[in-house]
Protein backbone atom coordinates (compact mmCIF):
# COMPACT_ATOMS: atom_id res chain seq x y z
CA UNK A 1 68.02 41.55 89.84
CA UNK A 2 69.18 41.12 86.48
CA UNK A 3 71.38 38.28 84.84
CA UNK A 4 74.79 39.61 85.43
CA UNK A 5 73.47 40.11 89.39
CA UNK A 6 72.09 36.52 89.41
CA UNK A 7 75.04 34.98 88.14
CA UNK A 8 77.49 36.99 90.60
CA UNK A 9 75.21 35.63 93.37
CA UNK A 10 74.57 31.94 92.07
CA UNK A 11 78.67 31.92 91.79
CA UNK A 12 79.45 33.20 94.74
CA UNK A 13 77.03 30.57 96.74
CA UNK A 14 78.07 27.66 94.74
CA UNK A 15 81.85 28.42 94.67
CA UNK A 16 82.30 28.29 91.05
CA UNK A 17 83.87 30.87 88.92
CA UNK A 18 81.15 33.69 86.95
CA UNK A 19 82.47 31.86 83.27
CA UNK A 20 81.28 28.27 84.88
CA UNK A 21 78.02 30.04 86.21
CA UNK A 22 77.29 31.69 82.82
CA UNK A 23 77.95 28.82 81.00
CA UNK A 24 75.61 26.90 83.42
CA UNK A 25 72.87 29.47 83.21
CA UNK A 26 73.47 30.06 79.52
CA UNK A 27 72.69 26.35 79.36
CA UNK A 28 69.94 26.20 81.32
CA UNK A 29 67.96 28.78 79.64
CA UNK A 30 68.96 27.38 76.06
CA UNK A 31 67.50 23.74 76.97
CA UNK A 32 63.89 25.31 78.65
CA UNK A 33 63.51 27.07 75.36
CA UNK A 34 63.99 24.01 73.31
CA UNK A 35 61.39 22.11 75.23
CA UNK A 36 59.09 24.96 75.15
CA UNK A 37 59.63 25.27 71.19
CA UNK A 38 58.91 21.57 71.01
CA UNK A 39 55.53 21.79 72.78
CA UNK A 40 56.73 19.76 76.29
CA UNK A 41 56.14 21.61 79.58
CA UNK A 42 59.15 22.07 81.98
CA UNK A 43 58.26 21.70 85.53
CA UNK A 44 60.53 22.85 88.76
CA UNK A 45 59.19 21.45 91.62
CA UNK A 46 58.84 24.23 94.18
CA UNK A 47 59.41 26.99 91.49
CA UNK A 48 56.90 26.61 89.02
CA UNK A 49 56.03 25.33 85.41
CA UNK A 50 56.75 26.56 82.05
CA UNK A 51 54.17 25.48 79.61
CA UNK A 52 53.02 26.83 75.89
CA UNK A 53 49.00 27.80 75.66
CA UNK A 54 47.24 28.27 72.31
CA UNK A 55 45.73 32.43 72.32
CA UNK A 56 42.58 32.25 70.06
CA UNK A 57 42.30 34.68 67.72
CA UNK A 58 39.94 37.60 68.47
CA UNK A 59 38.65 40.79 67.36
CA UNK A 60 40.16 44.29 68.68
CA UNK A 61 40.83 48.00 67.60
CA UNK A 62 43.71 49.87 66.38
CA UNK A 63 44.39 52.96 68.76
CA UNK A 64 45.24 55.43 66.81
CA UNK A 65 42.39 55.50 63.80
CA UNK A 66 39.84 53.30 65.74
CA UNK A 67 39.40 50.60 62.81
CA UNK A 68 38.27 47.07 63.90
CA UNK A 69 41.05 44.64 63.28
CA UNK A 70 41.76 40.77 63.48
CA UNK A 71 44.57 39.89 66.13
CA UNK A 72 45.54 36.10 64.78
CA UNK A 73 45.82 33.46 66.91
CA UNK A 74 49.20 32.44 68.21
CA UNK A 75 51.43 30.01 71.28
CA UNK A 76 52.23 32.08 74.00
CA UNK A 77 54.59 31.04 76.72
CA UNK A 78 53.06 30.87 80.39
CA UNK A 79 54.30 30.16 83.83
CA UNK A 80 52.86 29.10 86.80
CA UNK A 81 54.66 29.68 90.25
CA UNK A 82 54.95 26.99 92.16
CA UNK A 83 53.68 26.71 95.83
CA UNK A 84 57.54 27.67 97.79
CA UNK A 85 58.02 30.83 95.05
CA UNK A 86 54.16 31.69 95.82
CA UNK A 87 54.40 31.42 99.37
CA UNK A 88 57.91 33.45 98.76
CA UNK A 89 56.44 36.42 97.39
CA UNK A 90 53.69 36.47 99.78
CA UNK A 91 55.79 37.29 102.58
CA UNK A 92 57.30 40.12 100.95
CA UNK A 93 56.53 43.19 103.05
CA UNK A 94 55.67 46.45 101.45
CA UNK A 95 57.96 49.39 101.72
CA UNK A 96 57.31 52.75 101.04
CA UNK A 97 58.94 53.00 97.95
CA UNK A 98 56.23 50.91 95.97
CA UNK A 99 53.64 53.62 97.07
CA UNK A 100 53.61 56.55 94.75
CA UNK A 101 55.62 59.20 95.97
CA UNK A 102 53.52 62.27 94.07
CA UNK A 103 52.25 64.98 96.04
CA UNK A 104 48.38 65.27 96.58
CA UNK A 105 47.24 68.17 94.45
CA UNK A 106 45.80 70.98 96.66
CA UNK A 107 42.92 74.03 95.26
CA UNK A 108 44.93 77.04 95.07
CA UNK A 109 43.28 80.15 96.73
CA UNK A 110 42.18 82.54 94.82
């Protein structure tokens, strides 16, 4: 589901027009970033907690000539699911379209 699809749905359940629910949303969004850029931790009960973590920095290679390189330290946003959205996506049931649909590769005869 993307944004446009969440805010079709989200209007359509709430009875609001998609310029209210974009607005809403819109608004939504702009004041979790703003308490995430000030350092504070937004918690949903029942759908989890955004909160900012310090990475340490830490040594690591570049791919393509294999020279050791510094990766700085930086804040890095994480969330935590809440127990509801947890026990949500448990009960997800797998369909066959998440299993890979390649052919198993068979010795030709000679």
């Amino acid at each position: 589901m993307n944004k446009t699809e969440l805010i079709e749905v989200v209007a359509t359940r709430s009875q609001t027009t998609k310029t209210q629910t974009t607005a809403m949303l819109n608004e939504l969004l702009e004041v979790i970033q703003e308490a995430i850029a000030s350092g504070n931790d937004v918690q949903l009960v029942g759908f989890g907690t955004f909160s900012v973590s310090e990475r340490a920095s830490r040594e690591g290679r570049n791919p393509a000539t294999g020279e050791t390189m510094t990766i700085p330290a930086k804040k890095v946003v994480k969330f935590k699911p809440g127990k509801a959205l947890s026990d949500a996506a448990a009960s997800v049931k797998k369909t066959n379209a998440s299993k890979s649909t390649k052919p198993k590769q068979t010795e030709k005869k000679k």
